[in-house]
PDB file of N, CA and C in Angstrom:
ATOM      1  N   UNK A   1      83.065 163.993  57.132  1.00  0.00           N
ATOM      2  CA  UNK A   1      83.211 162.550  57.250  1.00  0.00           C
ATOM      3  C   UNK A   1      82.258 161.933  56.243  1.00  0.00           C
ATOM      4  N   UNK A   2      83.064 161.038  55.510  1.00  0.00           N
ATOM      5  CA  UNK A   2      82.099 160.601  54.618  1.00  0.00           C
ATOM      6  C   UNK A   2      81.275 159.608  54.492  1.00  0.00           C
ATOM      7  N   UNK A   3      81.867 158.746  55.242  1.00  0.00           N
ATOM      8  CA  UNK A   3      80.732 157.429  55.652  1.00  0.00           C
ATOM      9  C   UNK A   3      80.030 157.359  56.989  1.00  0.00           C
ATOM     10  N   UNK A   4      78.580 157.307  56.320  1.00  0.00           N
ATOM     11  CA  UNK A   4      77.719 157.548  57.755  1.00  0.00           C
ATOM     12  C   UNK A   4      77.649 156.356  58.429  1.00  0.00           C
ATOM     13  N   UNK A   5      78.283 155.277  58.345  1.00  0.00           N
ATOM     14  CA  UNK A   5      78.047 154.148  59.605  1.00  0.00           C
ATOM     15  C   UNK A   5      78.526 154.742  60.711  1.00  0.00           C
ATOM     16  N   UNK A   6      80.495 155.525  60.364  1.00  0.00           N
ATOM     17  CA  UNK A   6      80.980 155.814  61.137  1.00  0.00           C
ATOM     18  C   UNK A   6      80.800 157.301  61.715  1.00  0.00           C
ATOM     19  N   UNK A   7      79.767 158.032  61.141  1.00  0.00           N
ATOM     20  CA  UNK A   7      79.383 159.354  61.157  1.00  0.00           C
ATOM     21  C   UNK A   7      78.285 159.210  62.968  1.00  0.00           C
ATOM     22  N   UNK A   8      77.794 158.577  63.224  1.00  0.00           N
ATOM     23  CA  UNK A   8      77.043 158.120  64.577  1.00  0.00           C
ATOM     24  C   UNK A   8      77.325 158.191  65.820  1.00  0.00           C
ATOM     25  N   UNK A   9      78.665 157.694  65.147  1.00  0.00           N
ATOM     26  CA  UNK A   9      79.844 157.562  66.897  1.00  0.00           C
ATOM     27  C   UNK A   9      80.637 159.040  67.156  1.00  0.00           C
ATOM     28  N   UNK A  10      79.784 160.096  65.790  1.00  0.00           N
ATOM     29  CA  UNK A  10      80.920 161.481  66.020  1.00  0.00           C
ATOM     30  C   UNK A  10      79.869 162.710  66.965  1.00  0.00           C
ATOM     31  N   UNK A  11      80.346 163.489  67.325  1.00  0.00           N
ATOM     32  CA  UNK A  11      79.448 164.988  67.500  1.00  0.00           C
ATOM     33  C   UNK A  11      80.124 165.936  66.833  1.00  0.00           C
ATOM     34  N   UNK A  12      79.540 166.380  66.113  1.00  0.00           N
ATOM     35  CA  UNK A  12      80.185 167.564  65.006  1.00  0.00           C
ATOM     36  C   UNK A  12      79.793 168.587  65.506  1.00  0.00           C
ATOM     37  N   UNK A  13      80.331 169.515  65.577  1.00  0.00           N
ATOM     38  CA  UNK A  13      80.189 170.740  65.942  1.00  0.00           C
ATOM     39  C   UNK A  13      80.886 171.762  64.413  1.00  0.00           C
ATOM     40  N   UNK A  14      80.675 172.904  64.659  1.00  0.00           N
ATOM     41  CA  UNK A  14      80.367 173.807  63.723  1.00  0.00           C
ATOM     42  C   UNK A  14      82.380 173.336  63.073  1.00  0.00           C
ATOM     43  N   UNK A  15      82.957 173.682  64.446  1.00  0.00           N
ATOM     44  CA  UNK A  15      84.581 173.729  64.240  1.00  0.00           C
ATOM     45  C   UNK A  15      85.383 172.602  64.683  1.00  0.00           C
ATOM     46  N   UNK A  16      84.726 171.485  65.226  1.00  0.00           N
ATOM     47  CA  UNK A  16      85.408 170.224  66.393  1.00  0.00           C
ATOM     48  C   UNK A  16      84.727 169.034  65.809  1.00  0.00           C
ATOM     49  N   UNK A  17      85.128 167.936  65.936  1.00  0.00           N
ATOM     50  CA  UNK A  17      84.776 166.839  65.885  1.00  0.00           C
ATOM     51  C   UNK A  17      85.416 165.827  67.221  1.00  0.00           C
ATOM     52  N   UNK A  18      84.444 165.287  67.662  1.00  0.00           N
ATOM     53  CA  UNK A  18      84.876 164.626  68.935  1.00  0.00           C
ATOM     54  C   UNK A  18      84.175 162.650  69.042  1.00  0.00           C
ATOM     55  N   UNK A  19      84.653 161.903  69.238  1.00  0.00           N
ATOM     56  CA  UNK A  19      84.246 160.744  69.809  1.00  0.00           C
ATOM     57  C   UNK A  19      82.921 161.108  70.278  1.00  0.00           C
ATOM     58  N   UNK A  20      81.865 160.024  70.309  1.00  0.00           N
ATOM     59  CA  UNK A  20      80.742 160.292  71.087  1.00  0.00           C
ATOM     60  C   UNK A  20      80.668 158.891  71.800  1.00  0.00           C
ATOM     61  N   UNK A  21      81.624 159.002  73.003  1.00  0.00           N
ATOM     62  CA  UNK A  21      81.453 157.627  73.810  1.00  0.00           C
ATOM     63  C   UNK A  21      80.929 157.338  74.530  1.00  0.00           C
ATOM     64  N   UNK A  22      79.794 157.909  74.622  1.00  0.00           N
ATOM     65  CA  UNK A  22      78.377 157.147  74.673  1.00  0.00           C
ATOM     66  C   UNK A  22      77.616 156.397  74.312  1.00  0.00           C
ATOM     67  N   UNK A  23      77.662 157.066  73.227  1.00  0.00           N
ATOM     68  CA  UNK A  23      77.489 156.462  71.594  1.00  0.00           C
ATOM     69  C   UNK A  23      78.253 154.795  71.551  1.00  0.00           C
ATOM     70  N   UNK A  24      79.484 154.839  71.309  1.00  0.00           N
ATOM     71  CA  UNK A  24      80.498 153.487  71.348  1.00  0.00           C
ATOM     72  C   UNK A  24      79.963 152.468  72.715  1.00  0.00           C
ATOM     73  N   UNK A  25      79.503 153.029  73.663  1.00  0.00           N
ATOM     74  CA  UNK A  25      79.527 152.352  75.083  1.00  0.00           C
ATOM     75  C   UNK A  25      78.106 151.472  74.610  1.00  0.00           C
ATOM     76  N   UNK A  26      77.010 152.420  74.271  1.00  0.00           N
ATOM     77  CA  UNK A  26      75.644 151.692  74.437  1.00  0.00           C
ATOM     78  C   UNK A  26      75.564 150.921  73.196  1.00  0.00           C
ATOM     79  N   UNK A  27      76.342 151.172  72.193  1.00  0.00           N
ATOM     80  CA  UNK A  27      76.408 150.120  70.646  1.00  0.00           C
ATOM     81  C   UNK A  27      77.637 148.505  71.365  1.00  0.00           C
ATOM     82  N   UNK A  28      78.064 148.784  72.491  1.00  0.00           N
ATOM     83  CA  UNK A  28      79.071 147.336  72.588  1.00  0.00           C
ATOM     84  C   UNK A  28      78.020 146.402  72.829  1.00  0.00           C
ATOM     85  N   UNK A  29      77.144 146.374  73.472  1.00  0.00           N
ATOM     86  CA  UNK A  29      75.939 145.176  73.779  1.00  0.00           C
ATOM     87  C   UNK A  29      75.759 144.188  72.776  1.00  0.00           C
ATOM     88  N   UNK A  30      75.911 144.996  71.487  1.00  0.00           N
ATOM     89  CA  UNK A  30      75.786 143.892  70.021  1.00  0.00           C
ATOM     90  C   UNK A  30      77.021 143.503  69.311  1.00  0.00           C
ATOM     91  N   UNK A  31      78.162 143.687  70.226  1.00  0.00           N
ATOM     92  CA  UNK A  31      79.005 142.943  69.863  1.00  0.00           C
ATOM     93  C   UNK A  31      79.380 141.190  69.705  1.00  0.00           C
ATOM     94  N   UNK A  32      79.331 140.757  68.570  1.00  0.00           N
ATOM     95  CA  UNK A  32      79.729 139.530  68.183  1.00  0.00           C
ATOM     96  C   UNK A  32      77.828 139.418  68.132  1.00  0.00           C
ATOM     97  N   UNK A  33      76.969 139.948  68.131  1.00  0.00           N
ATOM     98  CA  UNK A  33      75.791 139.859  67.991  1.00  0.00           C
ATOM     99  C   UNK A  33      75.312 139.874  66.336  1.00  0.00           C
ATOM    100  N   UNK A  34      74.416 139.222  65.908  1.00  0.00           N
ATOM    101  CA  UNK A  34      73.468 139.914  65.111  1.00  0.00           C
ATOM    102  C   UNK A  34      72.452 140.836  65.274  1.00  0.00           C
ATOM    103  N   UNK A  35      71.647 141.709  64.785  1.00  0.00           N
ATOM    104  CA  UNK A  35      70.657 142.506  65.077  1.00  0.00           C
ATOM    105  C   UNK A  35      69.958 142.598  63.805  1.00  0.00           C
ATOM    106  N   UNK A  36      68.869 142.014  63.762  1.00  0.00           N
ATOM    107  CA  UNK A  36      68.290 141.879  62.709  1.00  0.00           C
ATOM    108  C   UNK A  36      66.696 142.610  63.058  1.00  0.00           C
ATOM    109  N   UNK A  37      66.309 143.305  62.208  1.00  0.00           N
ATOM    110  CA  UNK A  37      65.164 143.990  62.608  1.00  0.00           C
ATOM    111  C   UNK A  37      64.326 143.843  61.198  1.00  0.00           C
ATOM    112  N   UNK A  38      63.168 142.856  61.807  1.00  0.00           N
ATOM    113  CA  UNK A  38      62.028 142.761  60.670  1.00  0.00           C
ATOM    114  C   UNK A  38      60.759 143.462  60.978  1.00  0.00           C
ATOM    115  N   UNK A  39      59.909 143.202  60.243  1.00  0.00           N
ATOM    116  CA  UNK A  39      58.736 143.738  60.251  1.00  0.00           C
ATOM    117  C   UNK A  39      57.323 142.243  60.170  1.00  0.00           C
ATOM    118  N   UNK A  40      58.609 141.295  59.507  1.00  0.00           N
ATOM    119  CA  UNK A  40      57.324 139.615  59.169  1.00  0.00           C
ATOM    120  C   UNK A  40      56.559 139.226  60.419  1.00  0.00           C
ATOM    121  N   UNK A  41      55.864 137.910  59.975  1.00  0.00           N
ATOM    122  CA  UNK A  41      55.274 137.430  61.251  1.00  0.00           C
ATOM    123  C   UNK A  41      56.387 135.909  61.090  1.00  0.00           C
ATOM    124  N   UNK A  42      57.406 135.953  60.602  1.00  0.00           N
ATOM    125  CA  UNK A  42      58.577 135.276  60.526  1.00  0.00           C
ATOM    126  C   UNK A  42      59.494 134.727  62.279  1.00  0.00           C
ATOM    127  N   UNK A  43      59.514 134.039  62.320  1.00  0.00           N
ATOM    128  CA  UNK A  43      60.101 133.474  63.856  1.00  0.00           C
ATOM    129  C   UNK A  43      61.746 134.274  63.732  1.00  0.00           C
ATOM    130  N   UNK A  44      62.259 133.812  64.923  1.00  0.00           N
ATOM    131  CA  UNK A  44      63.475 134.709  64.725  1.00  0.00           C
ATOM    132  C   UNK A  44      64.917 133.357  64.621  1.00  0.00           C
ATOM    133  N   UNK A  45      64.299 132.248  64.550  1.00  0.00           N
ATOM    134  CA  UNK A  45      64.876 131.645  64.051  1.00  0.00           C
ATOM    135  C   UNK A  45      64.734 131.597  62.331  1.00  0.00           C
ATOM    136  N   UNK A  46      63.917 131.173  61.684  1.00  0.00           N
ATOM    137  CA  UNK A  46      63.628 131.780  60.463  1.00  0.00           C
ATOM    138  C   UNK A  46      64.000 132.997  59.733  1.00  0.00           C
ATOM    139  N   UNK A  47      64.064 133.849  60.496  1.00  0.00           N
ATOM    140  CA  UNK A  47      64.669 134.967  59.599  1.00  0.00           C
ATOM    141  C   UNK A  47      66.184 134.849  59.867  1.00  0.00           C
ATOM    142  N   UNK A  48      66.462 134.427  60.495  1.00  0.00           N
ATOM    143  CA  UNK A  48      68.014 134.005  60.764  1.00  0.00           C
ATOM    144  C   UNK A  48      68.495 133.332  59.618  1.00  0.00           C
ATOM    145  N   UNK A  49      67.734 132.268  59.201  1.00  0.00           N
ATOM    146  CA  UNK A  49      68.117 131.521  58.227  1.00  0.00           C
ATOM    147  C   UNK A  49      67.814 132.011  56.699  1.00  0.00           C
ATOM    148  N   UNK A  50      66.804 132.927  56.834  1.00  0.00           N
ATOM    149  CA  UNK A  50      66.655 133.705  55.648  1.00  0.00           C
ATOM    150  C   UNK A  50      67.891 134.804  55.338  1.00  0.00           C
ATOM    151  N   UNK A  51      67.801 135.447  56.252  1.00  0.00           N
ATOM    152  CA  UNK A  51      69.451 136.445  56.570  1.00  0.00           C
ATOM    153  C   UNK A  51      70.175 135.521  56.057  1.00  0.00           C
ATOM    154  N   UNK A  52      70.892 134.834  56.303  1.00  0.00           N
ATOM    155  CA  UNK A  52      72.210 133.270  56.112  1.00  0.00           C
ATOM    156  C   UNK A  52      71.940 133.482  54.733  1.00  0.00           C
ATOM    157  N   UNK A  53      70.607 132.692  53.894  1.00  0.00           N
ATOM    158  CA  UNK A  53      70.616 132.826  52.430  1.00  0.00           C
ATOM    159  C   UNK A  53      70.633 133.584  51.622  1.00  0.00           C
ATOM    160  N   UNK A  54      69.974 135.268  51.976  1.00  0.00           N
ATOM    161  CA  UNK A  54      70.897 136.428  50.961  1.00  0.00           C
ATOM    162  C   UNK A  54      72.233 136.482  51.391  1.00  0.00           C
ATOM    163  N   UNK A  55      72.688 136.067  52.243  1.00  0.00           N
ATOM    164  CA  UNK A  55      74.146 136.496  52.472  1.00  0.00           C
ATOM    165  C   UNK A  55      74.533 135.806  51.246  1.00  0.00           C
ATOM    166  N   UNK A  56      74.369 134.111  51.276  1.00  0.00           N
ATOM    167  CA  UNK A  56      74.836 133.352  50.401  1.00  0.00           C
ATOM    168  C   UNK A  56      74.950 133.611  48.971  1.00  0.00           C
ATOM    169  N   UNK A  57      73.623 134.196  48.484  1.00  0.00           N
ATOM    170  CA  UNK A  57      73.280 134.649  47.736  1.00  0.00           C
ATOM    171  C   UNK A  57      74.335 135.662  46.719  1.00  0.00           C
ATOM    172  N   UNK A  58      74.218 136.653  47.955  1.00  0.00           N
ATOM    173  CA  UNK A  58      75.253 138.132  47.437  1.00  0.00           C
ATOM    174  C   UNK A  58      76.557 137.113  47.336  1.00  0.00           C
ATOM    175  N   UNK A  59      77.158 136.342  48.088  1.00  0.00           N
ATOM    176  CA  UNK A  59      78.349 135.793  47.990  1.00  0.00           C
ATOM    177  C   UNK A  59      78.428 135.211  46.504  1.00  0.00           C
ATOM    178  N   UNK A  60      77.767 134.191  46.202  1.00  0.00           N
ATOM    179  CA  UNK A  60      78.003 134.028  44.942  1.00  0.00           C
ATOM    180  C   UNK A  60      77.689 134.745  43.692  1.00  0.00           C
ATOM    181  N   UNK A  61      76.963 136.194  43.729  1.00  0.00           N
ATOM    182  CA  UNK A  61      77.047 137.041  42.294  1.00  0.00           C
ATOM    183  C   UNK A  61      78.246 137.930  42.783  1.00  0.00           C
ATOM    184  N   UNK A  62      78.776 137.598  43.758  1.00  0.00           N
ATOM    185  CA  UNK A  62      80.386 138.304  44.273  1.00  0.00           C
ATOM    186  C   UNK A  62      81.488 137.698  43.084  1.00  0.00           C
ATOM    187  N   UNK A  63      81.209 136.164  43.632  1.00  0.00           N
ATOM    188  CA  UNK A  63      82.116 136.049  42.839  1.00  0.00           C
ATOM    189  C   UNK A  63      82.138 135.227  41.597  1.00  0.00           C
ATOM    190  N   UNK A  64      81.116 134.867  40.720  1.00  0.00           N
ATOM    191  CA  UNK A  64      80.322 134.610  39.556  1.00  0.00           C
ATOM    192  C   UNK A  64      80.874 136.130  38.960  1.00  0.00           C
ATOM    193  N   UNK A  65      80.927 137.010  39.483  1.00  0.00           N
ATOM    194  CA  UNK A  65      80.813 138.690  38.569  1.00  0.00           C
ATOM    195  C   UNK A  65      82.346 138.632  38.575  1.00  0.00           C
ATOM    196  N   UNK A  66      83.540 138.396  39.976  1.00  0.00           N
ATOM    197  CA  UNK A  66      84.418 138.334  39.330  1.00  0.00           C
ATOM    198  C   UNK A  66      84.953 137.340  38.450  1.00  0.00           C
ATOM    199  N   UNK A  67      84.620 136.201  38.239  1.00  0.00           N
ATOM    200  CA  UNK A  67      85.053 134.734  37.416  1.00  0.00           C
ATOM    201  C   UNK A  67      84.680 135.250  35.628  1.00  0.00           C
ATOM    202  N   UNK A  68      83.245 135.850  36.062  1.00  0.00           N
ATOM    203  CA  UNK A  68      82.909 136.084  34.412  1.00  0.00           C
ATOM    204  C   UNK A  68      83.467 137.566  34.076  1.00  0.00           C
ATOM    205  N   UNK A  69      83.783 138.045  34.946  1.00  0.00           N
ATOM    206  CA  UNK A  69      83.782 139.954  34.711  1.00  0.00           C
ATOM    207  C   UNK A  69      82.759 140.037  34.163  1.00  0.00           C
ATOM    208  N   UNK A  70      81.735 140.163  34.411  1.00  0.00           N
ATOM    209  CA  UNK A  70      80.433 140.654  34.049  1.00  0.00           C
ATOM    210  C   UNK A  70      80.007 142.008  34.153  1.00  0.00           C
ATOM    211  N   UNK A  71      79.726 142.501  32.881  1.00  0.00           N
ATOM    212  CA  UNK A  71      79.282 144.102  32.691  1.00  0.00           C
ATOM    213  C   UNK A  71      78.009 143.938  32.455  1.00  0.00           C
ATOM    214  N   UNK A  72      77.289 143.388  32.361  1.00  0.00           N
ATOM    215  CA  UNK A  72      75.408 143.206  32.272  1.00  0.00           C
ATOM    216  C   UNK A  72      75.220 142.312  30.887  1.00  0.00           C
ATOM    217  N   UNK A  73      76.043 141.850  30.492  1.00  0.00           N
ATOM    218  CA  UNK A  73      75.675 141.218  29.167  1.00  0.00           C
ATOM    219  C   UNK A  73      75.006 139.785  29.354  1.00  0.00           C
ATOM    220  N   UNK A  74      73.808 139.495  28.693  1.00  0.00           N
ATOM    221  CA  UNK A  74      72.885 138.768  29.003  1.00  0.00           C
ATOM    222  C   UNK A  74      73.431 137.003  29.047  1.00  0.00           C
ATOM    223  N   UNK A  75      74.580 136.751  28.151  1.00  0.00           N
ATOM    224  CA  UNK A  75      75.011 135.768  28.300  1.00  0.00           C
ATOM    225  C   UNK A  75      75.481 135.476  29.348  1.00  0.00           C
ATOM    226  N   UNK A  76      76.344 136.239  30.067  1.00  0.00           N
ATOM    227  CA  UNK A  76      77.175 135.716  31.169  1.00  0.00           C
ATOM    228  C   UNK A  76      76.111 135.874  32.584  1.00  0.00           C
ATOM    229  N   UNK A  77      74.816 136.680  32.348  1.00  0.00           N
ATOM    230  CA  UNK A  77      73.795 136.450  33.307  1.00  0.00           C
ATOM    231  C   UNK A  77      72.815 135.166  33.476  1.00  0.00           C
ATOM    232  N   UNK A  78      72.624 134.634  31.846  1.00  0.00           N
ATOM    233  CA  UNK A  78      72.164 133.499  31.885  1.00  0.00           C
ATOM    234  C   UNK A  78      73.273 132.160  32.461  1.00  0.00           C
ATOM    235  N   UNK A  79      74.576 132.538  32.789  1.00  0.00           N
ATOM    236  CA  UNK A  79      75.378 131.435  33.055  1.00  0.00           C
ATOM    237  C   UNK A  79      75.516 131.275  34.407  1.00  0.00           C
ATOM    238  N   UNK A  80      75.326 132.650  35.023  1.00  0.00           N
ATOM    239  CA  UNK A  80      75.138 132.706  37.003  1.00  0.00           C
ATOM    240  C   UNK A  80      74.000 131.980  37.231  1.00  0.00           C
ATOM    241  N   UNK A  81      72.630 132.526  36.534  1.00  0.00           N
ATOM    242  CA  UNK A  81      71.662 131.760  36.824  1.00  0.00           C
ATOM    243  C   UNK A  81      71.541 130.053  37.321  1.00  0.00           C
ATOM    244  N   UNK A  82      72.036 129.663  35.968  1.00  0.00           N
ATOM    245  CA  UNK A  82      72.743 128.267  36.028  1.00  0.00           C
ATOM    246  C   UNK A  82      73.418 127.623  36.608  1.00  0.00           C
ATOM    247  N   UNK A  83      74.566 128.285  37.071  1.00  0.00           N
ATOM    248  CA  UNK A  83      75.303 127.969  38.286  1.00  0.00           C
ATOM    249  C   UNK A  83      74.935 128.506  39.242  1.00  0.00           C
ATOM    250  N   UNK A  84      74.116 129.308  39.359  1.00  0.00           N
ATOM    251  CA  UNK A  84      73.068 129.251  40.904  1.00  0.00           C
ATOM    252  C   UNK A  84      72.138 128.129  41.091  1.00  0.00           C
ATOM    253  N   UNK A  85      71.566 127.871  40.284  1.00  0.00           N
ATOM    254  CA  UNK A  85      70.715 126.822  40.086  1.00  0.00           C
ATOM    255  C   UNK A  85      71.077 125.746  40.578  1.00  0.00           C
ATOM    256  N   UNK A  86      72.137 125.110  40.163  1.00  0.00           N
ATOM    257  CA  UNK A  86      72.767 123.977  40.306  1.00  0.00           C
ATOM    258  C   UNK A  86      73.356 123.647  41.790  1.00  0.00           C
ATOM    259  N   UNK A  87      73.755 125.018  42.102  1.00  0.00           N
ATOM    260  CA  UNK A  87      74.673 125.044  43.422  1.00  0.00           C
ATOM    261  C   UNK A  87      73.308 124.985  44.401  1.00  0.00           C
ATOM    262  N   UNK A  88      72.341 125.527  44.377  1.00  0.00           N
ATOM    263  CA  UNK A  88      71.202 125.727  45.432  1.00  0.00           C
ATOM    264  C   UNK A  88      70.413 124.131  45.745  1.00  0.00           C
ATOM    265  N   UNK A  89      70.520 123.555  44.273  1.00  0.00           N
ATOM    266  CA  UNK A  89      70.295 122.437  44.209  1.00  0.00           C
ATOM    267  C   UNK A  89      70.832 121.441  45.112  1.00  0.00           C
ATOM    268  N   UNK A  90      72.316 121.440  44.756  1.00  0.00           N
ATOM    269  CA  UNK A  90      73.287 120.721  45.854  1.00  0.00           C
ATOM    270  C   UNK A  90      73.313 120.793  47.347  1.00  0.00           C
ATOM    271  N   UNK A  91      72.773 121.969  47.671  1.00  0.00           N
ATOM    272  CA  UNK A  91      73.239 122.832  48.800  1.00  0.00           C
ATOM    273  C   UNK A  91      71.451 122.027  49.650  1.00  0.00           C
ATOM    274  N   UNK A  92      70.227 122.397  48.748  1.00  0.00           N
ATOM    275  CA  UNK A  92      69.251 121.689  49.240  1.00  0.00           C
ATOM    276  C   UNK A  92      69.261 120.454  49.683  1.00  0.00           C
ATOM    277  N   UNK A  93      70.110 119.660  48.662  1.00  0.00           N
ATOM    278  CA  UNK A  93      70.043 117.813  49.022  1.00  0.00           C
ATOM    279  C   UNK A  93      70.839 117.565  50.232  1.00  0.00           C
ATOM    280  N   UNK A  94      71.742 118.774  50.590  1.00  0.00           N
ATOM    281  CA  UNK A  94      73.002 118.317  51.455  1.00  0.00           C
ATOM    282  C   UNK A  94      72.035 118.787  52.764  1.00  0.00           C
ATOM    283  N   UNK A  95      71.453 119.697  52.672  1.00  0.00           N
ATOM    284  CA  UNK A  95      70.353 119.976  54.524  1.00  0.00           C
ATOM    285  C   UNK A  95      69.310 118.899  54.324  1.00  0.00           C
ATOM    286  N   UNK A  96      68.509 118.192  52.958  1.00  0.00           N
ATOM    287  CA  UNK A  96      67.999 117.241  53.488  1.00  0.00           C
ATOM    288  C   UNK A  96      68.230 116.045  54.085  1.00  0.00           C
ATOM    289  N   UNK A  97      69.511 115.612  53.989  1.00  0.00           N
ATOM    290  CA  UNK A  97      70.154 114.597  54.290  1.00  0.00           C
ATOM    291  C   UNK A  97      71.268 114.755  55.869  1.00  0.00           C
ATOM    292  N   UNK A  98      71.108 116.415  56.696  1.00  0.00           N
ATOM    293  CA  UNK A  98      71.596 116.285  57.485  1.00  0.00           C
ATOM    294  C   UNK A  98      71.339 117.615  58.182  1.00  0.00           C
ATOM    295  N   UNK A  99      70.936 117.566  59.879  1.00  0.00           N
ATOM    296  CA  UNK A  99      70.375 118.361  60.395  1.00  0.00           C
ATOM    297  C   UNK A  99      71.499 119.380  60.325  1.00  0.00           C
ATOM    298  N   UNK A 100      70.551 120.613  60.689  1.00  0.00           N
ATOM    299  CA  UNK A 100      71.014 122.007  60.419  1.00  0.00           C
ATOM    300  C   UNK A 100      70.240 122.946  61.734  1.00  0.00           C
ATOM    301  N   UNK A 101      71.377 123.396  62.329  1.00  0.00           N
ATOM    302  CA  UNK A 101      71.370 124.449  63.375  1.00  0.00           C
ATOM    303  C   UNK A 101      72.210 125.804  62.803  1.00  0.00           C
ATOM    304  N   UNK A 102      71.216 126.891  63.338  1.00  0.00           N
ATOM    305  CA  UNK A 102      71.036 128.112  63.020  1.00  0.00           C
ATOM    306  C   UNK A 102      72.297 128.566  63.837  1.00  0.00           C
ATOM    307  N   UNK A 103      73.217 128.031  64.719  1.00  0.00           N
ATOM    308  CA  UNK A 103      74.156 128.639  65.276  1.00  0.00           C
ATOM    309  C   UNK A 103      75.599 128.285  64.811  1.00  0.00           C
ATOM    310  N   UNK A 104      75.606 127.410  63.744  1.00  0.00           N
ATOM    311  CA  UNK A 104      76.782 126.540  63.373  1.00  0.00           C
ATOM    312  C   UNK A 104      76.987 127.182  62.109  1.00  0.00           C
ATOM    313  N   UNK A 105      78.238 127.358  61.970  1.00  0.00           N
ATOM    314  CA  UNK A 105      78.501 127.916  60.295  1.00  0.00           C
ATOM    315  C   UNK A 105      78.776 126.558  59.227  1.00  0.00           C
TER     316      UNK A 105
END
């Protein structure tokens, strides 16, 4: 099996591979959950919202990389920058101007 997320929920044996529903039973608790595990002296609202902004983050060199097809060439890195810039900008003026809860998308 090649991906270990799903490698957890197995018991391998030398010749068998079987469900480990035990395994599946005690992982349902975090369903529709987050589970975020830090190490900061960060509140857990705060890292919530830090979590939220790499997400955001990865989302837009998602798709900045597909718009430019970007292979590492320094021009089209200086142009994400920029349009990160700009967008973070926007994105700042729009929470100063209107409250923001950590449970609302």
């Amino acid at each position: 099996m090649g991906n270990k997320g799903y490698r957890k929920y197995l018991k391998l044996d030398r010749e068998t591979v079987a469900v480990n529903q035990e395994k599946i039973e005690e992982e349902t608790r975090y369903d529709g959950k987050w589970v975020l595990k830090t190490n900061t002296t960060l509140t857990a609202e705060q890292v919530a919202l830090k979590y939220k902004e790499l997400w955001q983050v990865e989302q837009v060199f998602r798709d900045m990389k597909s718009v430019l097809d970007t292979r590492g060439g320094n021009d089209n890195r200086c142009m994400v920058e920029i349009m990160w810039h700009r967008r973070e900008t926007k994105r700042k003026r729009r929470t100063q101007t209107s409250a923001y809860s950590v449970g609302r998308n």
